[in-house]
PDB file of N, CA and C in Angstrom:
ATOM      1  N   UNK A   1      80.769  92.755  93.874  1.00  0.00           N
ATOM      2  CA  UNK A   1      81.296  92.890  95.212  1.00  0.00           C
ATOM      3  C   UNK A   1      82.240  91.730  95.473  1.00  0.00           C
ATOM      4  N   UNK A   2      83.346  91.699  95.555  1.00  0.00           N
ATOM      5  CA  UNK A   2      84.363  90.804  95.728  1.00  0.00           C
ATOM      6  C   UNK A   2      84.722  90.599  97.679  1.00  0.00           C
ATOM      7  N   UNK A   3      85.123  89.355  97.873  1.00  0.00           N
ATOM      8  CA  UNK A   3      85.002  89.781  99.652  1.00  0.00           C
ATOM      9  C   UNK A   3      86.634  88.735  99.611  1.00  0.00           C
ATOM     10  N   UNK A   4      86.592  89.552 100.510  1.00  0.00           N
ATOM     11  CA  UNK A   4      88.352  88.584 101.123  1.00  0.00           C
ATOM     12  C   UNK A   4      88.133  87.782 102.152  1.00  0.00           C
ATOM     13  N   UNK A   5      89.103  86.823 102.283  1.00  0.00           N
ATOM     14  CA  UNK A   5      89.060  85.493 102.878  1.00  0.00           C
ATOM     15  C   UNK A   5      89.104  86.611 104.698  1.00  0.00           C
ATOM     16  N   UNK A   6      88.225  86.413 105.721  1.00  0.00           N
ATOM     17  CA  UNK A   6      87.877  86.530 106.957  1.00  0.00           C
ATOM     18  C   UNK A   6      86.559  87.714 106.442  1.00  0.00           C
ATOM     19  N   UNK A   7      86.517  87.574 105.687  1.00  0.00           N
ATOM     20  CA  UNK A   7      84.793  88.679 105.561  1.00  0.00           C
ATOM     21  C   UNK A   7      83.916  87.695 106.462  1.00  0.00           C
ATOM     22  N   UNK A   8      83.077  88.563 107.434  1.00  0.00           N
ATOM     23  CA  UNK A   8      82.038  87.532 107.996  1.00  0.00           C
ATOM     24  C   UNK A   8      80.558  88.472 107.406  1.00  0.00           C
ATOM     25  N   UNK A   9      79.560  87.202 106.813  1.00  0.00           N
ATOM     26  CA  UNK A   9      78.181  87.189 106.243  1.00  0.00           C
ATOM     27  C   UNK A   9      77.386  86.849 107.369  1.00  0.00           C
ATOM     28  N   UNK A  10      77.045  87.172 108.542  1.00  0.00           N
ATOM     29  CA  UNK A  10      76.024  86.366 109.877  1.00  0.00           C
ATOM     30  C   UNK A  10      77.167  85.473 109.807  1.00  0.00           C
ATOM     31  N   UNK A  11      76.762  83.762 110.417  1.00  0.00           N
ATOM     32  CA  UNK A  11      77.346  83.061 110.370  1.00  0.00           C
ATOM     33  C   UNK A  11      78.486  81.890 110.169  1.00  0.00           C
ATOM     34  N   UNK A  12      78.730  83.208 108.341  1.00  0.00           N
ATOM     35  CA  UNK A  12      79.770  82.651 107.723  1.00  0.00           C
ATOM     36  C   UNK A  12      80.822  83.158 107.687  1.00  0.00           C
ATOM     37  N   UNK A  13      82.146  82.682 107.384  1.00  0.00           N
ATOM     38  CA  UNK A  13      83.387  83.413 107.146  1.00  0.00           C
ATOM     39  C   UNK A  13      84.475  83.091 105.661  1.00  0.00           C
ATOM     40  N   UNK A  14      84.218  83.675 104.835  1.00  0.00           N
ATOM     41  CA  UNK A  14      84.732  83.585 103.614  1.00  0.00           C
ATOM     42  C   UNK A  14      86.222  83.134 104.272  1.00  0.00           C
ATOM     43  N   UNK A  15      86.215  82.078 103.420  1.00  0.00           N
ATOM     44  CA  UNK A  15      87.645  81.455 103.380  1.00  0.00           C
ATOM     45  C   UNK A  15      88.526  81.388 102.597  1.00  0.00           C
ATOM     46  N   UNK A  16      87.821  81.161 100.505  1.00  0.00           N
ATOM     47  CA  UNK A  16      88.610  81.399  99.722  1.00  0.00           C
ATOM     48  C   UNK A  16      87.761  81.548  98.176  1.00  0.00           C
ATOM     49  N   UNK A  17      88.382  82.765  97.430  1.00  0.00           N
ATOM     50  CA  UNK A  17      87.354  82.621  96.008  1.00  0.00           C
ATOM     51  C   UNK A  17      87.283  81.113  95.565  1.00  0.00           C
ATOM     52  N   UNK A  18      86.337  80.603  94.882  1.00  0.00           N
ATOM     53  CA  UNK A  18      85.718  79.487  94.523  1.00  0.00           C
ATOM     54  C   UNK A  18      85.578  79.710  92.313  1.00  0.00           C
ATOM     55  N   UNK A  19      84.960  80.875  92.191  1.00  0.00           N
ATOM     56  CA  UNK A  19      84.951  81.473  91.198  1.00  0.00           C
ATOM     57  C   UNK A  19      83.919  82.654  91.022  1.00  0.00           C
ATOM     58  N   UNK A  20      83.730  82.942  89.444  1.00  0.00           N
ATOM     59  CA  UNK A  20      83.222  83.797  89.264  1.00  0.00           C
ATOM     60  C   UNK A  20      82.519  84.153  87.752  1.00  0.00           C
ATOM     61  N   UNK A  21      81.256  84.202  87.429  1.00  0.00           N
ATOM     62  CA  UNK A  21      80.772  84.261  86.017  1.00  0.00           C
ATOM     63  C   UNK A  21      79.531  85.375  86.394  1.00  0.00           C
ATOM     64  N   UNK A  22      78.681  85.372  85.172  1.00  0.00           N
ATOM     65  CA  UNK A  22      77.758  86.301  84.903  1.00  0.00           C
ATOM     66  C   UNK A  22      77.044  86.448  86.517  1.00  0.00           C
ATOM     67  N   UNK A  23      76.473  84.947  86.594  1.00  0.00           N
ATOM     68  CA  UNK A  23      75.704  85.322  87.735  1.00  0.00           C
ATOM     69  C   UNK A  23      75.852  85.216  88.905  1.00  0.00           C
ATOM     70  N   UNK A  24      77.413  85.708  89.478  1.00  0.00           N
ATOM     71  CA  UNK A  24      77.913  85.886  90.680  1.00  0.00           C
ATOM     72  C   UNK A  24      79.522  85.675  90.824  1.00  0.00           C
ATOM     73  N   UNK A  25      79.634  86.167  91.697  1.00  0.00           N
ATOM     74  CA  UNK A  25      81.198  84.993  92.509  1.00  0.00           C
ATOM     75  C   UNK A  25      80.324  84.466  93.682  1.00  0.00           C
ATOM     76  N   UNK A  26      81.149  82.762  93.586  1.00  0.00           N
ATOM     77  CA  UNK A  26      81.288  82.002  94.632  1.00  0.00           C
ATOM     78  C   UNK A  26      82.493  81.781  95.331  1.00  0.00           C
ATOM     79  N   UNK A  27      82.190  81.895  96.953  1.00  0.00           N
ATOM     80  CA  UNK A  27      82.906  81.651  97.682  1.00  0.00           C
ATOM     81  C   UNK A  27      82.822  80.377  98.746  1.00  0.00           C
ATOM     82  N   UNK A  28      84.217  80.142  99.103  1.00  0.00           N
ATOM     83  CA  UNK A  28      84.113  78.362 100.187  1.00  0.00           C
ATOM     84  C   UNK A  28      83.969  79.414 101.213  1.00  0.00           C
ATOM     85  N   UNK A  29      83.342  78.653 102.179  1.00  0.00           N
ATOM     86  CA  UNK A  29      83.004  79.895 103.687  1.00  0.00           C
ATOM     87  C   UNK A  29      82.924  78.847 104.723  1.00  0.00           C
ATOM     88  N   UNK A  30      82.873  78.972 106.126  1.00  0.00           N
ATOM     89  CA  UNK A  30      82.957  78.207 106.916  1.00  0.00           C
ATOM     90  C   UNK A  30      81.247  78.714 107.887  1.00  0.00           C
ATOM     91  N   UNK A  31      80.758  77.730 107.943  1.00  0.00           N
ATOM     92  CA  UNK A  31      79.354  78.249 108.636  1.00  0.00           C
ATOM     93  C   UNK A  31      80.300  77.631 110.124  1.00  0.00           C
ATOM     94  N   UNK A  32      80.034  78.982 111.052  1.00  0.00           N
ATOM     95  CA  UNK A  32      80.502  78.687 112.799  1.00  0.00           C
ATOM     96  C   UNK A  32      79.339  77.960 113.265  1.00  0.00           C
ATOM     97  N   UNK A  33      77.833  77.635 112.784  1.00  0.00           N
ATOM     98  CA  UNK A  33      76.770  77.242 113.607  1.00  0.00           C
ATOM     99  C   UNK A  33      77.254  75.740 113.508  1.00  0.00           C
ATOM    100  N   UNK A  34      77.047  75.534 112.153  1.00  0.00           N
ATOM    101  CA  UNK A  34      77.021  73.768 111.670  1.00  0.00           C
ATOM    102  C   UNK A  34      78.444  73.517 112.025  1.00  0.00           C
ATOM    103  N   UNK A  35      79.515  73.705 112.046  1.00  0.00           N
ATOM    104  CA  UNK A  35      80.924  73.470 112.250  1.00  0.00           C
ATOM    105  C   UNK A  35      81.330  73.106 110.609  1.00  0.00           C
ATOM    106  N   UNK A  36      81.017  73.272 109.715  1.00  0.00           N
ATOM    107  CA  UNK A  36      81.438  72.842 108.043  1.00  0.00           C
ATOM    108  C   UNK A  36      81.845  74.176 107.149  1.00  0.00           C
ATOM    109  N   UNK A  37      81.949  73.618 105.926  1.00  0.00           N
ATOM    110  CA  UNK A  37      82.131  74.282 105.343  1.00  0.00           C
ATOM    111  C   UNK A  37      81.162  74.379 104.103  1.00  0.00           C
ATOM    112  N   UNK A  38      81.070  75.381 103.538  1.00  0.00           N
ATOM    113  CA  UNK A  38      79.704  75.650 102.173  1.00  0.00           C
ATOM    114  C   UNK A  38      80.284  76.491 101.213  1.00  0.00           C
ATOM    115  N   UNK A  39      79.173  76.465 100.457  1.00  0.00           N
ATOM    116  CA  UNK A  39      79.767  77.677  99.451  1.00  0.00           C
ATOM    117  C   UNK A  39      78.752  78.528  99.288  1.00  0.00           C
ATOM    118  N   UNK A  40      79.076  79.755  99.223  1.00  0.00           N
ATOM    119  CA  UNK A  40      78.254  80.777  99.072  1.00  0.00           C
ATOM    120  C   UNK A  40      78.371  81.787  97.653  1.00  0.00           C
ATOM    121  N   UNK A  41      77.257  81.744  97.442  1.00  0.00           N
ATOM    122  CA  UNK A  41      77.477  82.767  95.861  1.00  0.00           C
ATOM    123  C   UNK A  41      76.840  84.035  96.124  1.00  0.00           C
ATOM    124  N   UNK A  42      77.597  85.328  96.264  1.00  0.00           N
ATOM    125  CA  UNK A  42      76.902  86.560  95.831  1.00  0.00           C
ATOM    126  C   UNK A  42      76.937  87.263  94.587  1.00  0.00           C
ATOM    127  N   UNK A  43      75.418  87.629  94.449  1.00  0.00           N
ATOM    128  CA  UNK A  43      74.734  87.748  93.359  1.00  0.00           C
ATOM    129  C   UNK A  43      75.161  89.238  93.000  1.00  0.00           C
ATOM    130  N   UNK A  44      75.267  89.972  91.861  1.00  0.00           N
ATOM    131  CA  UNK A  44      75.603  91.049  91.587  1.00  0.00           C
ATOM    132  C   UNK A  44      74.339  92.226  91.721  1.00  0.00           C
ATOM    133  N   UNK A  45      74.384  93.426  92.297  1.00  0.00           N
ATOM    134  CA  UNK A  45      73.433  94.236  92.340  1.00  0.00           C
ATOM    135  C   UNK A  45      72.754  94.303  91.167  1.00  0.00           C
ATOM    136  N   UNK A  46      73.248  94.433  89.933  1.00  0.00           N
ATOM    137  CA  UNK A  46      72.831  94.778  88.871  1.00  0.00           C
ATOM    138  C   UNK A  46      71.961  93.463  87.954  1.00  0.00           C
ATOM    139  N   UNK A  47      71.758  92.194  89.058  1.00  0.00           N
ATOM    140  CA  UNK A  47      70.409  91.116  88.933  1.00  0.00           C
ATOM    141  C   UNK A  47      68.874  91.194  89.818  1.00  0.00           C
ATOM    142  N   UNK A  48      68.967  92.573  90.211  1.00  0.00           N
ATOM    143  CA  UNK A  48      68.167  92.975  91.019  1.00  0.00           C
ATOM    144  C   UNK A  48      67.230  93.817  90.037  1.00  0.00           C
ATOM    145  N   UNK A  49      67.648  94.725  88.714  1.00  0.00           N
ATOM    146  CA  UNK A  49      66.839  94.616  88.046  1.00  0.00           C
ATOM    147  C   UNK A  49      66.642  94.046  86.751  1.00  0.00           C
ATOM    148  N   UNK A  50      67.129  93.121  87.013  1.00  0.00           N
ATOM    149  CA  UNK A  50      66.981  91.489  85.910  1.00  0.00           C
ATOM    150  C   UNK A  50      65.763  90.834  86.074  1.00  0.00           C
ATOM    151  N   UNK A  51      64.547  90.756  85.859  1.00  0.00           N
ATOM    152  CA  UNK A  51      63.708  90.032  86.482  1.00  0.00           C
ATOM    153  C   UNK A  51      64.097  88.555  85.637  1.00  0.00           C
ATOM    154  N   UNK A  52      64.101  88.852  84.737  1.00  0.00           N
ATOM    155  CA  UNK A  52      64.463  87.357  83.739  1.00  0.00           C
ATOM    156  C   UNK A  52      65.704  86.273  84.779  1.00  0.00           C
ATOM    157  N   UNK A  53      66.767  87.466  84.787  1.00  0.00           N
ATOM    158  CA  UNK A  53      68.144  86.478  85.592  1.00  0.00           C
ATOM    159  C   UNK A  53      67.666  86.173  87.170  1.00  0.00           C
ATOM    160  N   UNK A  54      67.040  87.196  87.693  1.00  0.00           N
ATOM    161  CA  UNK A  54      66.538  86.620  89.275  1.00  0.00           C
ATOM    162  C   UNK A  54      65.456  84.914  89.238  1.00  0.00           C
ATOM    163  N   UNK A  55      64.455  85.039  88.073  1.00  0.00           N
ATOM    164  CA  UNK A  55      63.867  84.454  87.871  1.00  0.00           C
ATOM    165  C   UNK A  55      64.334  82.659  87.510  1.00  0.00           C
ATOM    166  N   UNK A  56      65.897  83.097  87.200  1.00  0.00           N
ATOM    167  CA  UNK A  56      66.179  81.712  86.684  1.00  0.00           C
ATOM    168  C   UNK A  56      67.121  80.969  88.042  1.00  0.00           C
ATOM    169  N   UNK A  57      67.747  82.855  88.408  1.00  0.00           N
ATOM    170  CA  UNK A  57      68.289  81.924  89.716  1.00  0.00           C
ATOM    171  C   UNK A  57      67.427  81.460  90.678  1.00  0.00           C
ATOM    172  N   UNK A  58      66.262  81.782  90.867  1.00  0.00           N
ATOM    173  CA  UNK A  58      65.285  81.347  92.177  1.00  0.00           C
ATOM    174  C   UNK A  58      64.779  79.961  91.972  1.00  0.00           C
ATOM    175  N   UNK A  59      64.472  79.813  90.124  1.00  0.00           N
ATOM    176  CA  UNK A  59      64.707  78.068  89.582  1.00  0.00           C
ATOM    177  C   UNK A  59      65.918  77.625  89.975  1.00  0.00           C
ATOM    178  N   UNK A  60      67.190  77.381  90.252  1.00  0.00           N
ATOM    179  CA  UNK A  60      68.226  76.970  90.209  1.00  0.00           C
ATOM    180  C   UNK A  60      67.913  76.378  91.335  1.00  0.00           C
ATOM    181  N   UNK A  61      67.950  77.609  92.530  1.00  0.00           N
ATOM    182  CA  UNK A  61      67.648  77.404  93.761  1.00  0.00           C
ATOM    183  C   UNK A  61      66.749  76.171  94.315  1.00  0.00           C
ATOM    184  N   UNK A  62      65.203  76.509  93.589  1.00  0.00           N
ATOM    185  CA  UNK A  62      64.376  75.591  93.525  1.00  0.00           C
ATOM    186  C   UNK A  62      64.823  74.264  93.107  1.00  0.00           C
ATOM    187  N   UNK A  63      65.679  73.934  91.911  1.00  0.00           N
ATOM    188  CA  UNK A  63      66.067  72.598  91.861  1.00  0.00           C
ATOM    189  C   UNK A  63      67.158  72.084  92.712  1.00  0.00           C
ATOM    190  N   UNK A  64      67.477  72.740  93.656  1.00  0.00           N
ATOM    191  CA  UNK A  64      68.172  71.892  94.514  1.00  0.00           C
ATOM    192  C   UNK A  64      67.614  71.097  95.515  1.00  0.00           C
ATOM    193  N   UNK A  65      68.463  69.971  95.583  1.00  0.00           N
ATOM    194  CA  UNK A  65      67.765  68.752  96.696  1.00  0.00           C
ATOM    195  C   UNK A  65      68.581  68.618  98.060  1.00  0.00           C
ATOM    196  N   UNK A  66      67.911  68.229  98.601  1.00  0.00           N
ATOM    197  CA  UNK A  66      68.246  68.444 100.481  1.00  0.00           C
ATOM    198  C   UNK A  66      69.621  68.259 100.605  1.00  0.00           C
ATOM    199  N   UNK A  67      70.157  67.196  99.655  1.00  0.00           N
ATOM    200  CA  UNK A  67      71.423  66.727  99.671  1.00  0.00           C
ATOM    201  C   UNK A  67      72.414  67.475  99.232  1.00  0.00           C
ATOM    202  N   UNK A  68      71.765  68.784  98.600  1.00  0.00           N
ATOM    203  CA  UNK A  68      72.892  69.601  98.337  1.00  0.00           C
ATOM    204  C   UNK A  68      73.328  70.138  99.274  1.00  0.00           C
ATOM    205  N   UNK A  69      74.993  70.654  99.872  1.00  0.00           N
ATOM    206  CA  UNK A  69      75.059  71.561 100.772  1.00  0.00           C
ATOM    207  C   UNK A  69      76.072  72.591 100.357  1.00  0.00           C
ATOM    208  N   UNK A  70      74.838  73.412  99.479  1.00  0.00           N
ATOM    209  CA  UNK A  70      75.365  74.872  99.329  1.00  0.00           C
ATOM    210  C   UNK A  70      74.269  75.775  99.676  1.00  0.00           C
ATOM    211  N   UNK A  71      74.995  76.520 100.236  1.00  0.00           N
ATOM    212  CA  UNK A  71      74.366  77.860 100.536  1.00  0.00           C
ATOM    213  C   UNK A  71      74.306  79.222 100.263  1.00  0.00           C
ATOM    214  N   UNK A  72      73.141  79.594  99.673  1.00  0.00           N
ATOM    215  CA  UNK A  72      73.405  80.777  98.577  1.00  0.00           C
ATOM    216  C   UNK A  72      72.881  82.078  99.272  1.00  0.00           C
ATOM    217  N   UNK A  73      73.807  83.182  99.790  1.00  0.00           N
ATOM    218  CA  UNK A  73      73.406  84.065 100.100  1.00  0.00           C
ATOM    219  C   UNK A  73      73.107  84.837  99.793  1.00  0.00           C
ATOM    220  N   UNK A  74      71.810  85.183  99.645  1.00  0.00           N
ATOM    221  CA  UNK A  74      71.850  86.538  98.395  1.00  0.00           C
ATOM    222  C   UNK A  74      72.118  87.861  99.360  1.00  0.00           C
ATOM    223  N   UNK A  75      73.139  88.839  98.910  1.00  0.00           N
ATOM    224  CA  UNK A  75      73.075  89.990  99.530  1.00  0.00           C
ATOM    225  C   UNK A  75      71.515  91.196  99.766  1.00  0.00           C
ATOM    226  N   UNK A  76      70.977  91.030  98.612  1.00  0.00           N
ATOM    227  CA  UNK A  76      69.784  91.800  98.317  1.00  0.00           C
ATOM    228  C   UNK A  76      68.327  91.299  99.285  1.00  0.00           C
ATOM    229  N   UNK A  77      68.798  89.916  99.953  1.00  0.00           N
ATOM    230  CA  UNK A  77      67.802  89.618 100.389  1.00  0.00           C
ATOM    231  C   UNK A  77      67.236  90.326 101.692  1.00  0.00           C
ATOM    232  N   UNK A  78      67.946  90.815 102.262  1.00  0.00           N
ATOM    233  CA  UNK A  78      67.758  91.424 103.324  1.00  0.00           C
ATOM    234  C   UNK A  78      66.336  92.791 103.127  1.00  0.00           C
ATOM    235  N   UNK A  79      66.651  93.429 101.673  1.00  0.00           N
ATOM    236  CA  UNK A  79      66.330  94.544 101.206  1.00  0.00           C
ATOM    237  C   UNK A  79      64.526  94.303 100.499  1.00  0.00           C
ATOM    238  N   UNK A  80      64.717  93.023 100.561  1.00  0.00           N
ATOM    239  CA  UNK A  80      63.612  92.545 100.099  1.00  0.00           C
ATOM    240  C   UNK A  80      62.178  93.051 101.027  1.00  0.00           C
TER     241      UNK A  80
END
């Protein structure tokens, strides 16, 4: 799922591709709550039945520290 710069996610507003590999594209986005900017990665449908690749991104996730400020939206989460 590719999104163009003014896509709004809730709070965010894609601003510009960032990149893109196996396990997603990332995008720079502007959160309207915090007044900043983040990056957001959406995850491809087809890691939904990956249990192995969900499994490593939810570690990834897990190793991040407070000080990071990215924000990873997963689209699928909603569905959860």
């Amino acid at each position: 799922m590719s999104l163009v710069a003014g896509t709004r996610l809730g709070p965010y507003e894609i601003l510009s591709p960032l990149g893109a590999g196996g396990m997603g594209e990332v995008y720079k986005a502007r959160d309207s709550r915090l007044d900043r900017d983040v990056a957001i990665k959406v995850l491809p449908e087809s890691l939904l039945s990956d249990g192995e690749a969900l499994a490593r991104f939810e570690r990834a996730l897990g190793n991040m520290g407070s000080t990071v400020y990215f924000l990873y939206y997963l689209l699928w989460t909603q569905a959860r």
